[in-house]
N, C-alpha and C. Protein backbone atom coordinates (compact mmCIF):
# COMPACT_ATOMS: atom_id res chain seq x y z
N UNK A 1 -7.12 -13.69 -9.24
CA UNK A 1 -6.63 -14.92 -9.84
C UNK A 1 -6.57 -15.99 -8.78
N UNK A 2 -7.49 -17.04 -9.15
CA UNK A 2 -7.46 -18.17 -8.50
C UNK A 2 -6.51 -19.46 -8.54
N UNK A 3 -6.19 -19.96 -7.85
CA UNK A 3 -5.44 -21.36 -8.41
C UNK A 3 -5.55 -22.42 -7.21
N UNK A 4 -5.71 -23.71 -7.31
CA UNK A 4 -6.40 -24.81 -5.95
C UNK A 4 -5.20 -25.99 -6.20
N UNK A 5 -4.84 -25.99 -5.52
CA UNK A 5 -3.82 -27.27 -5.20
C UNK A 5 -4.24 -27.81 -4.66
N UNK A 6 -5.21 -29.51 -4.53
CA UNK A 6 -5.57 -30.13 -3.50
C UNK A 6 -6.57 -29.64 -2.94
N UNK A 7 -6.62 -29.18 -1.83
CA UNK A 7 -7.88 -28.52 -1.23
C UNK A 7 -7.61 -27.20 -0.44
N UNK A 8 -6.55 -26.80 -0.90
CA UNK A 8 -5.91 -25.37 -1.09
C UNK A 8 -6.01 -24.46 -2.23
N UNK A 9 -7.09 -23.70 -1.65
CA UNK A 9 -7.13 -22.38 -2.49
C UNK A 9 -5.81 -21.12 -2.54
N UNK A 10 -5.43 -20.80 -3.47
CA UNK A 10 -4.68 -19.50 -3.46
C UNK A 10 -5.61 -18.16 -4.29
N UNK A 11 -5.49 -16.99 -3.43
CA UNK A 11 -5.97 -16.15 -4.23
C UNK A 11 -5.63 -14.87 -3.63
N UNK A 12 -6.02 -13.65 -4.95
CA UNK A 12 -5.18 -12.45 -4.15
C UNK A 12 -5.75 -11.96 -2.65
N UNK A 13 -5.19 -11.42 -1.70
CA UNK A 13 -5.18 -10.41 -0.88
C UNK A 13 -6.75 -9.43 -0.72
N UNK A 14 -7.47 -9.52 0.05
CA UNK A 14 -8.28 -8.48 0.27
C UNK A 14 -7.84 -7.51 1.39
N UNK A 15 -8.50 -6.25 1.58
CA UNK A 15 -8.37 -5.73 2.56
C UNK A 15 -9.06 -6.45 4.15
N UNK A 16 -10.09 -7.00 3.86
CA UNK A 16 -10.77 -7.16 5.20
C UNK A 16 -9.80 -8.46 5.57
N UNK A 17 -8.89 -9.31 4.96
CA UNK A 17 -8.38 -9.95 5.82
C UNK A 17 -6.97 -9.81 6.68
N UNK A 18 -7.02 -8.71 6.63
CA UNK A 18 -5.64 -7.86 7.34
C UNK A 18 -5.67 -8.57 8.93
N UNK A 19 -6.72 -8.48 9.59
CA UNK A 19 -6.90 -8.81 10.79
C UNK A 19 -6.67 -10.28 11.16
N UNK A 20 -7.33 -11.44 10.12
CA UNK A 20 -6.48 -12.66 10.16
C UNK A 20 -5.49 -13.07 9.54
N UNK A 21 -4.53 -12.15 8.60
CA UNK A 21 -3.47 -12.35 8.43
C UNK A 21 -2.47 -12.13 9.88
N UNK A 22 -2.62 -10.95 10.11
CA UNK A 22 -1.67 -10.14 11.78
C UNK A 22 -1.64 -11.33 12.62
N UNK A 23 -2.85 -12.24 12.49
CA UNK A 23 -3.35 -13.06 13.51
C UNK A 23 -2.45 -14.54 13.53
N UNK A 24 -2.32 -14.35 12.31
CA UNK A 24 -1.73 -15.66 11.73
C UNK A 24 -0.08 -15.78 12.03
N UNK A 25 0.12 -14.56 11.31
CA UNK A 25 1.59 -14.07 11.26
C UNK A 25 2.00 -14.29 12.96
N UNK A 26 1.43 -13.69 14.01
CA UNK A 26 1.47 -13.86 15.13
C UNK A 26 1.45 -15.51 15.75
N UNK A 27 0.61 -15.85 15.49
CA UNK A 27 0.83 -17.82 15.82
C UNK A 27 2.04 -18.10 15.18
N UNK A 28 2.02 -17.81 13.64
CA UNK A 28 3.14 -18.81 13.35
C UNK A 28 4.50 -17.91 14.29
N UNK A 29 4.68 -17.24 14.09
CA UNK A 29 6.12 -16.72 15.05
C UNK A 29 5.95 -17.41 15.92
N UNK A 30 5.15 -17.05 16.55
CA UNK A 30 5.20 -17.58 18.78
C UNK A 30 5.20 -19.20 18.30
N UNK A 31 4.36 -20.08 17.92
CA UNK A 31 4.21 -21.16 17.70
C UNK A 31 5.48 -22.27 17.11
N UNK A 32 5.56 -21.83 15.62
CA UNK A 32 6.09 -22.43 14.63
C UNK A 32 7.93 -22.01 14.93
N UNK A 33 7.95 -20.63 14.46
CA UNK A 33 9.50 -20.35 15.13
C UNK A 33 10.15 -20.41 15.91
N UNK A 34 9.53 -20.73 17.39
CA UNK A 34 10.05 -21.00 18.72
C UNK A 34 10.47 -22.50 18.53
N UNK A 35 11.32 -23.08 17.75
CA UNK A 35 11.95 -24.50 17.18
C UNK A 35 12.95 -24.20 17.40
N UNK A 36 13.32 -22.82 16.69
CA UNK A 36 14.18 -21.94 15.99
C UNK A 36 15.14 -21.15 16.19
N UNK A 37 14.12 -20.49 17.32
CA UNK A 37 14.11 -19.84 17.77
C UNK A 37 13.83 -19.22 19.32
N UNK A 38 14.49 -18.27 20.74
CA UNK A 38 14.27 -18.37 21.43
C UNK A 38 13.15 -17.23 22.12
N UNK A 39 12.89 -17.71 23.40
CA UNK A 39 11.22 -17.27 23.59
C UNK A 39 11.62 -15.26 23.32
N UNK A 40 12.76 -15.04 23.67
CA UNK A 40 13.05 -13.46 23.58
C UNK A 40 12.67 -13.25 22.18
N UNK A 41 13.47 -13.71 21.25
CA UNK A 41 13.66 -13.44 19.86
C UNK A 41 12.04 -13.26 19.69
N UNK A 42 11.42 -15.14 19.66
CA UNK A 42 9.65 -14.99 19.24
C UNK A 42 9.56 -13.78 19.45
N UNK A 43 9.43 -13.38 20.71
CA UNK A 43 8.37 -12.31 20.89
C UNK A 43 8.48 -10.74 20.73
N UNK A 44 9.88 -10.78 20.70
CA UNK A 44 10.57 -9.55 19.71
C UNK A 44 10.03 -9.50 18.07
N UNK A 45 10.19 -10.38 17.54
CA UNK A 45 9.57 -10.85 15.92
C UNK A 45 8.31 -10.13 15.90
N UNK A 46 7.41 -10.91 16.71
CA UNK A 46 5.91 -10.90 16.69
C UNK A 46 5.38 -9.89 17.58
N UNK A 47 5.81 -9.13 17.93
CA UNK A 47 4.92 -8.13 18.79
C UNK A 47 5.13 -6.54 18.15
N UNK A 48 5.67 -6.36 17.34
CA UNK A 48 5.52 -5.08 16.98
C UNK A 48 4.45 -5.12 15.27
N UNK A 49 3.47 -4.84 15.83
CA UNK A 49 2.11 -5.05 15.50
C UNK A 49 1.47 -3.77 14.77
N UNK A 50 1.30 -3.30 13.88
CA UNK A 50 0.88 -1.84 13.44
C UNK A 50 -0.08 -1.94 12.44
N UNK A 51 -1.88 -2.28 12.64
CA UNK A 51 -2.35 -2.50 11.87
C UNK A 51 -2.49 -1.82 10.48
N UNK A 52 -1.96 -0.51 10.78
CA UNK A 52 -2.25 0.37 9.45
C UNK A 52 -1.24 0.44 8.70
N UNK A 53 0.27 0.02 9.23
CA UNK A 53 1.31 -0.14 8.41
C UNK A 53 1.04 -1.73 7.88
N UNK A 54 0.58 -2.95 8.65
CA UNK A 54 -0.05 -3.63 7.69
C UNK A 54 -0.96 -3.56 6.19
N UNK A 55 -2.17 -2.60 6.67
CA UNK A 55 -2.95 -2.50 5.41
C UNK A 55 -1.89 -1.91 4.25
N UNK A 56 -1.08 -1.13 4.94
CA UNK A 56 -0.67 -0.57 3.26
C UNK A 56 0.35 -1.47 3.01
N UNK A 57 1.46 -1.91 3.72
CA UNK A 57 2.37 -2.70 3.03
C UNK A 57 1.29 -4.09 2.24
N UNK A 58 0.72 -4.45 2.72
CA UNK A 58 -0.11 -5.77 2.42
C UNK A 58 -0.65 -5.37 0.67
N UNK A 59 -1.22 -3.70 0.77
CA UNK A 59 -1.89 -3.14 -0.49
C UNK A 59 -0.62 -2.92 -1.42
N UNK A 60 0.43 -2.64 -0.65
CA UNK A 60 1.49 -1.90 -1.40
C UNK A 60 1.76 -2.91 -2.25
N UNK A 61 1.39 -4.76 -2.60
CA UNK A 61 2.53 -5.27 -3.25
C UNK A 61 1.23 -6.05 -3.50
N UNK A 62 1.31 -7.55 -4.88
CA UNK A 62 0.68 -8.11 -4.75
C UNK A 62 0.98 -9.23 -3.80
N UNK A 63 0.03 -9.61 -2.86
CA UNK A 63 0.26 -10.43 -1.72
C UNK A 63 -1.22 -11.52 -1.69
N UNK A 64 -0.77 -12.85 -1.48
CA UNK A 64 -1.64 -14.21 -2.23
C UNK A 64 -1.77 -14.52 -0.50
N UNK A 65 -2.89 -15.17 -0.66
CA UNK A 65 -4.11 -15.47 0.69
C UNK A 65 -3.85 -16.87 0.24
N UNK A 66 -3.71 -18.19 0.96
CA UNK A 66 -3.69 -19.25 1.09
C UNK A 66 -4.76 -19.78 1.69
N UNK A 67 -5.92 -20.77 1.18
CA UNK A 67 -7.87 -21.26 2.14
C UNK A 67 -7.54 -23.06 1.90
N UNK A 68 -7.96 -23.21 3.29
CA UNK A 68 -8.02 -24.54 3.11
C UNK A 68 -9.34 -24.58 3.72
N UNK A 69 -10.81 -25.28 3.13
CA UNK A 69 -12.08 -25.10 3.37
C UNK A 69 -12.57 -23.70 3.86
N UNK A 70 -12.22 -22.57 3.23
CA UNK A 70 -12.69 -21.55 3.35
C UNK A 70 -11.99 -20.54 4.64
N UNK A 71 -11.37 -21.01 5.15
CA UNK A 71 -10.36 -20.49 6.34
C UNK A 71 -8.80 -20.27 5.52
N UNK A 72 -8.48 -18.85 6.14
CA UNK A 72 -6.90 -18.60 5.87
C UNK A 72 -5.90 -19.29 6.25
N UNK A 73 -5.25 -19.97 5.36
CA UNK A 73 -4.15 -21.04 6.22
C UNK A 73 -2.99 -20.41 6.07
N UNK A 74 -2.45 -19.68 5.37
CA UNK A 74 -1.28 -18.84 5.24
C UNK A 74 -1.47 -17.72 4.39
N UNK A 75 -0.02 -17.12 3.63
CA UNK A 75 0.15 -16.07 2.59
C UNK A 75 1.44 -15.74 2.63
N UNK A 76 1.72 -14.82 1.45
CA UNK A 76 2.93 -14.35 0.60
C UNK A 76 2.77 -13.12 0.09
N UNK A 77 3.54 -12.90 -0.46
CA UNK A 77 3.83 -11.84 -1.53
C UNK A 77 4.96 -11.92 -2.36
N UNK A 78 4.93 -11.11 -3.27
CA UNK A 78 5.78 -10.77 -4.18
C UNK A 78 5.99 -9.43 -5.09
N UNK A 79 6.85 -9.00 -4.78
CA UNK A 79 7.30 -7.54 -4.82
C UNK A 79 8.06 -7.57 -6.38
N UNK A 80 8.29 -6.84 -7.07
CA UNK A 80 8.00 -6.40 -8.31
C UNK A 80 9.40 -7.00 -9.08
N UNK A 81 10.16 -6.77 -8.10
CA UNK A 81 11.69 -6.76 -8.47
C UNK A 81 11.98 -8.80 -8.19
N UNK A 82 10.70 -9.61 -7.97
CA UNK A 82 11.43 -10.53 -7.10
C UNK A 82 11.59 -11.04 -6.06
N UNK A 83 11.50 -9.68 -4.88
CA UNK A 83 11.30 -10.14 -3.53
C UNK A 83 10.47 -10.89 -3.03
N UNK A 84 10.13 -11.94 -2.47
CA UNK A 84 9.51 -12.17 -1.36
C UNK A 84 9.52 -11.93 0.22
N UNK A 85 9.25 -11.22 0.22
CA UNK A 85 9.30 -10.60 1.59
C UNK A 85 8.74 -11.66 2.67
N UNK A 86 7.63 -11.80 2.54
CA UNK A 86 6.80 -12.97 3.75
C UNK A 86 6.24 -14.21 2.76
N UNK A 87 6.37 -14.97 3.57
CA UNK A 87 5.31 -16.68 3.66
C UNK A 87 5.46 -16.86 4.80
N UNK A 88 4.04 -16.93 5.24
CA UNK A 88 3.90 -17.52 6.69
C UNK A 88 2.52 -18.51 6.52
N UNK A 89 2.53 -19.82 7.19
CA UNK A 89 1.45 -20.63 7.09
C UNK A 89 1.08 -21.16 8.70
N UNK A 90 -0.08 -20.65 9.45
CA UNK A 90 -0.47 -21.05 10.64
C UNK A 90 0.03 -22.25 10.71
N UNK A 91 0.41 -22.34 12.01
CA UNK A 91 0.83 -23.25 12.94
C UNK A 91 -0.11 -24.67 12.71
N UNK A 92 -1.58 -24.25 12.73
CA UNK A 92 -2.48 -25.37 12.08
C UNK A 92 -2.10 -26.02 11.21
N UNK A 93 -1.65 -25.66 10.23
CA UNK A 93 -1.52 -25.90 9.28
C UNK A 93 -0.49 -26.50 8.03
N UNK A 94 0.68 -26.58 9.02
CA UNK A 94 2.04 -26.85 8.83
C UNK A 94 1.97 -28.08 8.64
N UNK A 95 3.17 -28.42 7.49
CA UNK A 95 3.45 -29.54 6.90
C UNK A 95 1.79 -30.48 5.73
N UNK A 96 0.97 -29.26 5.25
CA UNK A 96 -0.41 -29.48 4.58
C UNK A 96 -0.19 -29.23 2.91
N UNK A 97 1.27 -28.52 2.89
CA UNK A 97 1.63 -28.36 1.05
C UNK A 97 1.17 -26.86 0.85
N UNK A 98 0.66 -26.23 2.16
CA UNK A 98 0.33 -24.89 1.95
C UNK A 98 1.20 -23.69 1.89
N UNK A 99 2.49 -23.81 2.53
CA UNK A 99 3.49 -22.95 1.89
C UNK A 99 3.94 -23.14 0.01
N UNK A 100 3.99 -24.63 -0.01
CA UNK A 100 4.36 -24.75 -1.15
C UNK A 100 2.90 -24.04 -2.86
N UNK A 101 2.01 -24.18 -2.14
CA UNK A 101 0.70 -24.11 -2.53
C UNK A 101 1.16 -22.30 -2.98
N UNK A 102 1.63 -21.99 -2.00
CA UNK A 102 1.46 -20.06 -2.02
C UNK A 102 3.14 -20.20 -2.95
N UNK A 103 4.06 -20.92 -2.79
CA UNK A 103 5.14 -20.58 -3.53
C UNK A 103 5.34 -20.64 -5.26
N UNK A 104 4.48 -22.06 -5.20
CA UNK A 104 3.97 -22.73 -6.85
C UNK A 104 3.33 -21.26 -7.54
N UNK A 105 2.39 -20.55 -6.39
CA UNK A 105 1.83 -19.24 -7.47
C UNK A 105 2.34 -18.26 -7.17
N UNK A 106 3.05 -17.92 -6.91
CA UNK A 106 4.42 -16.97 -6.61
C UNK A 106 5.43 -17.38 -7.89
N UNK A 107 6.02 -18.47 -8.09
CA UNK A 107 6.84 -18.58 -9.45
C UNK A 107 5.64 -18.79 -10.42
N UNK A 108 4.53 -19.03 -10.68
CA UNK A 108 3.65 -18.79 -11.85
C UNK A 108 3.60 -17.13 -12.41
N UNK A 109 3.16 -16.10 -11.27
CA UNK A 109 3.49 -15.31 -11.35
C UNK A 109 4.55 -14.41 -11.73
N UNK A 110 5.74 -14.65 -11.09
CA UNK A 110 7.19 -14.60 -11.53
C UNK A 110 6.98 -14.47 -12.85
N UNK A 111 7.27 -15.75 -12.95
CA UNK A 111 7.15 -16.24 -14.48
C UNK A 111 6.37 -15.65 -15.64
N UNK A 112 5.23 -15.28 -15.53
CA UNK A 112 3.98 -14.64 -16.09
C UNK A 112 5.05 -12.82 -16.37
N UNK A 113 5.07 -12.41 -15.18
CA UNK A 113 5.97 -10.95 -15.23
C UNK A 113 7.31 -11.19 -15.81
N UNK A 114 7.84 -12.04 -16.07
CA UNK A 114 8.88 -12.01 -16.76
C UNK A 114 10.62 -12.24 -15.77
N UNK A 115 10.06 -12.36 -14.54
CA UNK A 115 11.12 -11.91 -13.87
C UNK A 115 11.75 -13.38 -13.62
N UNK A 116 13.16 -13.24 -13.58
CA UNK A 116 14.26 -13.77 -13.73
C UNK A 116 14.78 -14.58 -12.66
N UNK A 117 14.56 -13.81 -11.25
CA UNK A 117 15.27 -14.60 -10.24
C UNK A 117 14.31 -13.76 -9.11
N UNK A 118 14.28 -14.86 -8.63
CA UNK A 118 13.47 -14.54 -6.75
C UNK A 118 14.96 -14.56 -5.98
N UNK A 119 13.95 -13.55 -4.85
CA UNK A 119 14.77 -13.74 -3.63
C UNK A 119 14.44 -13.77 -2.13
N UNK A 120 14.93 -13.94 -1.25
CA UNK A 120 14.10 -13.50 -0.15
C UNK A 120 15.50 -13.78 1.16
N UNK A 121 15.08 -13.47 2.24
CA UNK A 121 15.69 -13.28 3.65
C UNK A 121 15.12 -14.08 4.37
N UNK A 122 15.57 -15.98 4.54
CA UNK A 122 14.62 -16.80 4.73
C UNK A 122 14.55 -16.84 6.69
N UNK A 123 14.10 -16.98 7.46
CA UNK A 123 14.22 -17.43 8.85
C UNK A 123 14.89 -18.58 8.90
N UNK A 124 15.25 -18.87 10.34
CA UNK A 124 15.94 -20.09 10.01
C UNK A 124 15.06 -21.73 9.86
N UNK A 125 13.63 -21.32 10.68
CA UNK A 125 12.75 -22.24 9.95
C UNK A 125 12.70 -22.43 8.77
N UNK A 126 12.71 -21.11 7.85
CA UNK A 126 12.31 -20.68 6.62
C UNK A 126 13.20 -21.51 5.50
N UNK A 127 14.59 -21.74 6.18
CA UNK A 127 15.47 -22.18 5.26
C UNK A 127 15.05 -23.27 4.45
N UNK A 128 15.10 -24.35 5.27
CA UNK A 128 15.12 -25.97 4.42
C UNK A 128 13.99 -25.11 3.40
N UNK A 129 12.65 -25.11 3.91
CA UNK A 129 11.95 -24.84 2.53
C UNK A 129 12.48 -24.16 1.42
N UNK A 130 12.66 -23.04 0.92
CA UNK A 130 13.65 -22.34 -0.05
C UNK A 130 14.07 -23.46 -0.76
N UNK A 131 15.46 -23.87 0.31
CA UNK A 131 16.40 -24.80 -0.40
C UNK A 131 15.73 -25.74 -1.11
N UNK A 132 15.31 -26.79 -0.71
CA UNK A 132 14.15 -27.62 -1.05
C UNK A 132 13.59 -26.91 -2.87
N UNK A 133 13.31 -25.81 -3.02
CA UNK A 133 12.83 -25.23 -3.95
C UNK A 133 13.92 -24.76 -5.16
N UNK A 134 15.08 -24.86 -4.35
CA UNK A 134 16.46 -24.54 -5.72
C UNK A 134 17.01 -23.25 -4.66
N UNK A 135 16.46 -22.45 -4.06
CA UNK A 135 17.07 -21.07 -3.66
C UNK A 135 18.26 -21.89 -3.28
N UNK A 136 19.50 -20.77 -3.37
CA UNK A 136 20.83 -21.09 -3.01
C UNK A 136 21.32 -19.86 -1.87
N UNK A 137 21.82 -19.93 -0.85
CA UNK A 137 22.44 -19.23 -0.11
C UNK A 137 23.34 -18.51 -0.83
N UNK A 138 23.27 -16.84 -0.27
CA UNK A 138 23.86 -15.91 -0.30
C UNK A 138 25.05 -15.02 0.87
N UNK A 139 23.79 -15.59 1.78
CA UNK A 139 24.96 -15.09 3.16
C UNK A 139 23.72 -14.80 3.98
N UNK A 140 24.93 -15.33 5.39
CA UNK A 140 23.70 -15.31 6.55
C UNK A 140 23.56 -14.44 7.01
N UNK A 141 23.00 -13.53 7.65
CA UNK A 141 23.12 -12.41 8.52
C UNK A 141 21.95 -11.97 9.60
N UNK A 142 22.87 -11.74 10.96
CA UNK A 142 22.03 -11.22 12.19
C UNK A 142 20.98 -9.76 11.90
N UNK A 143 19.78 -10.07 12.75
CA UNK A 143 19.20 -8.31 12.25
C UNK A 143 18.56 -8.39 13.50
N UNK A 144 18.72 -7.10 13.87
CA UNK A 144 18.38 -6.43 14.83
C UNK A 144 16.36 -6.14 14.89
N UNK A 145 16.18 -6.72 16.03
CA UNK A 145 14.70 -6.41 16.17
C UNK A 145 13.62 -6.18 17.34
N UNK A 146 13.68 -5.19 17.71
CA UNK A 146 13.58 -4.76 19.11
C UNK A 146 14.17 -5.23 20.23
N UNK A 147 15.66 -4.96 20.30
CA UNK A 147 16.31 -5.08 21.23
C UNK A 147 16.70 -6.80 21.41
N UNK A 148 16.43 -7.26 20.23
CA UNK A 148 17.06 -8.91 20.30
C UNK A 148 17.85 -9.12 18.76
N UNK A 149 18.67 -9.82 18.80
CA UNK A 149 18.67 -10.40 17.18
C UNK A 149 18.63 -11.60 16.64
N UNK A 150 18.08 -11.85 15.25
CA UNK A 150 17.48 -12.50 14.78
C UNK A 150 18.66 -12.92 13.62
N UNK A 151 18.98 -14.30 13.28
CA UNK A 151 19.91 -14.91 12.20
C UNK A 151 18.95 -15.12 11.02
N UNK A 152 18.97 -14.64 10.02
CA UNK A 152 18.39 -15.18 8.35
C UNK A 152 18.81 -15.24 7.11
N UNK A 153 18.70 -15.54 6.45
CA UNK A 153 19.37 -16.18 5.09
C UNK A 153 18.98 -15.41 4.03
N UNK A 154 19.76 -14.37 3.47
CA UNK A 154 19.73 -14.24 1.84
C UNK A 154 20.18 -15.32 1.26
N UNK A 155 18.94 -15.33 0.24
CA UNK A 155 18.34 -16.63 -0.54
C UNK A 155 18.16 -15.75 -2.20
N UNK A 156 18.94 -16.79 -2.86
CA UNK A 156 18.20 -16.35 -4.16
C UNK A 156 17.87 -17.95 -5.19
N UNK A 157 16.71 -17.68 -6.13
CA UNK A 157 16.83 -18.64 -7.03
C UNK A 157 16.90 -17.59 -8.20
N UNK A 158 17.55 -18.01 -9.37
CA UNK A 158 17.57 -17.42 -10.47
C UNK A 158 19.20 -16.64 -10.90
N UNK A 159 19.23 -15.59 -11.24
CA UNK A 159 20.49 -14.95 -11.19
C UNK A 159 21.30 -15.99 -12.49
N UNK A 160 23.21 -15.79 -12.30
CA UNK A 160 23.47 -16.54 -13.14
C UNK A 160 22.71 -17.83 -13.57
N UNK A 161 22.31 -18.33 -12.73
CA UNK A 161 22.01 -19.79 -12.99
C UNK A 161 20.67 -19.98 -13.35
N UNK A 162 20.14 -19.75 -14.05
CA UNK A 162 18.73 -19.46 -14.05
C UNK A 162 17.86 -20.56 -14.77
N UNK A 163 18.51 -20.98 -15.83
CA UNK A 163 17.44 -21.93 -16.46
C UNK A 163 17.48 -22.72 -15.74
N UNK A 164 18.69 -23.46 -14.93
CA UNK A 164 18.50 -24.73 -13.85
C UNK A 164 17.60 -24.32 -13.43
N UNK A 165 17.82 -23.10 -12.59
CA UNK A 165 16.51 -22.90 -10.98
C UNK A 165 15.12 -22.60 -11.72
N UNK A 166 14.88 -22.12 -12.24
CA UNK A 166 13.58 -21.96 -13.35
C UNK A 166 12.97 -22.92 -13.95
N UNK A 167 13.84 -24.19 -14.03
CA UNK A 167 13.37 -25.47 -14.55
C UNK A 167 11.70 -25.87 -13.85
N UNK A 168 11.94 -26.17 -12.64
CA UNK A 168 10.79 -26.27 -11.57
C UNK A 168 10.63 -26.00 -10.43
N UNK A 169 9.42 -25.76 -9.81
CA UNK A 169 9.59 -24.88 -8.53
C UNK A 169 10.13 -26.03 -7.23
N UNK A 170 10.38 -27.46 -7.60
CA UNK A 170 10.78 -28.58 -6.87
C UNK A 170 12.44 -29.20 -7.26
N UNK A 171 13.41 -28.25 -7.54
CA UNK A 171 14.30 -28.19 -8.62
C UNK A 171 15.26 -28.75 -6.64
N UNK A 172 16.05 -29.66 -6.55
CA UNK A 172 17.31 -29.70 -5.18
C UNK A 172 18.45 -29.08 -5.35
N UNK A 173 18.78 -28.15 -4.72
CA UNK A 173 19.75 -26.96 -4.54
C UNK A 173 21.20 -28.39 -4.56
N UNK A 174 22.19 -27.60 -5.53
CA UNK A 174 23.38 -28.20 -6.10
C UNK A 174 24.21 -28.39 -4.27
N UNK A 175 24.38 -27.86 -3.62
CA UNK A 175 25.19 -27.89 -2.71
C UNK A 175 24.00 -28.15 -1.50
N UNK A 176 14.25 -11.72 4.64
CA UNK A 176 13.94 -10.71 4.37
C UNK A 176 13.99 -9.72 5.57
N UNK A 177 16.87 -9.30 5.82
CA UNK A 177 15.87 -8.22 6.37
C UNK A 177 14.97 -8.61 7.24
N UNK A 178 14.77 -8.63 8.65
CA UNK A 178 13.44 -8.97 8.84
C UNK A 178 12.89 -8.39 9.59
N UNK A 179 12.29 -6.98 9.45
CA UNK A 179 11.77 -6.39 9.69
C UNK A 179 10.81 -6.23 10.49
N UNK A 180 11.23 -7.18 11.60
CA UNK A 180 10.37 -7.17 13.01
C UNK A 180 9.14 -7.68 12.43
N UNK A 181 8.38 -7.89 11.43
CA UNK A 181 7.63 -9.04 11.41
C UNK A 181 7.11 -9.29 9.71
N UNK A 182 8.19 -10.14 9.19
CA UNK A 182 8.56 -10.44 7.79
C UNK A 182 9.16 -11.67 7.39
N UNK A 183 8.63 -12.81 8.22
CA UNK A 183 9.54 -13.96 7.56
C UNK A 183 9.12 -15.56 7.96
N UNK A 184 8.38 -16.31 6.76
CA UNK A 184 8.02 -17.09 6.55
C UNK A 184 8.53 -18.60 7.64
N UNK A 185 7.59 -18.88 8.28
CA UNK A 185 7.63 -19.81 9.36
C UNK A 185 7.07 -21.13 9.18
């Protein structure tokens, strides 16, 4: 399933792009999160690297490839229950509508499955975006990730409040765990 915002393609996940996703995921940490974040943390985040636990988590869920002229500019997923686990959009590429590009078909999807409320464990880059989108804070919390720790945000949109946050994916908020390398930059 295709969908083009602008001159942003979204579409599902192949296997052969495992290698420039890792690649990506890796810039945006070192790059994009070091705002954020300090040079220990970056490189705690981004260095525990396991290409084959990539392929399957990547297979394990449906997970959306972000192209701007035929090059990977980011990606996502979305896990069955809701989760979003990752959005990450190269460092190139930041501030281009391409996170939002992968989020717009992430709640199409949602939506399509029936499901009720997203959530996710935002970085602290990660935050404003979310919010920006309706997610509302849940609670912050430190996580441990090779010997550094990392502050991120349970985030939910949906839940009690749902037709508000469901209204649109550009809806202004009323007021993942991160697993050594899981969280949208």
């Amino acid at each position: 399933m295709d969908r083009t915002s602008a001159a942003i393609v979204v579409r599902d996940y192949r296997p052969e792009d495992v290698d420039a996703l890792m690649d990506l995921f890796r810039t945006a940490v070192l790059q994009v999160a070091r705002r954020d974040y300090t040079e220990a943390q970056v490189r705690a985040w981004a260095g525990r690297m396991d290409r084959e636990r990539w392929l399957e988590r990547l297979a394990a869920r449906p997970t959306f490839v972000a192209e701007i002229g035929g090059q990977i500019a980011g990606f996502s997923d979305l896990e069955p229950d809701g989760h979003i686990d990752m959005l990450f959009v190269h460092a190139d590429h930041q501030g281009r509508g391409v996170a939002a590009a992968l989020f717009d078909h992430i709640l199409a999807r949602a939506k399509a499955a029936g499901l009720r409320r997203l959530y996710t464990e935002a970085s602290l880059t990660a935050r404003p975006f979310f919010e920006r989108r309706g997610f509302t804070l849940i609670a912050a919390q430190d996580v441990p990730v090779a010997g550094e720790v990392l502050r991120n945000f349970r985030m939910e949109l949906g839940g009690a409040d749902s037709e508000r946050s469901w209204r649109s994916p550009h809806v202004r908020p009323q007021r993942r765990h991160l697993q050594g390398s899981d969280k949208e930059t």
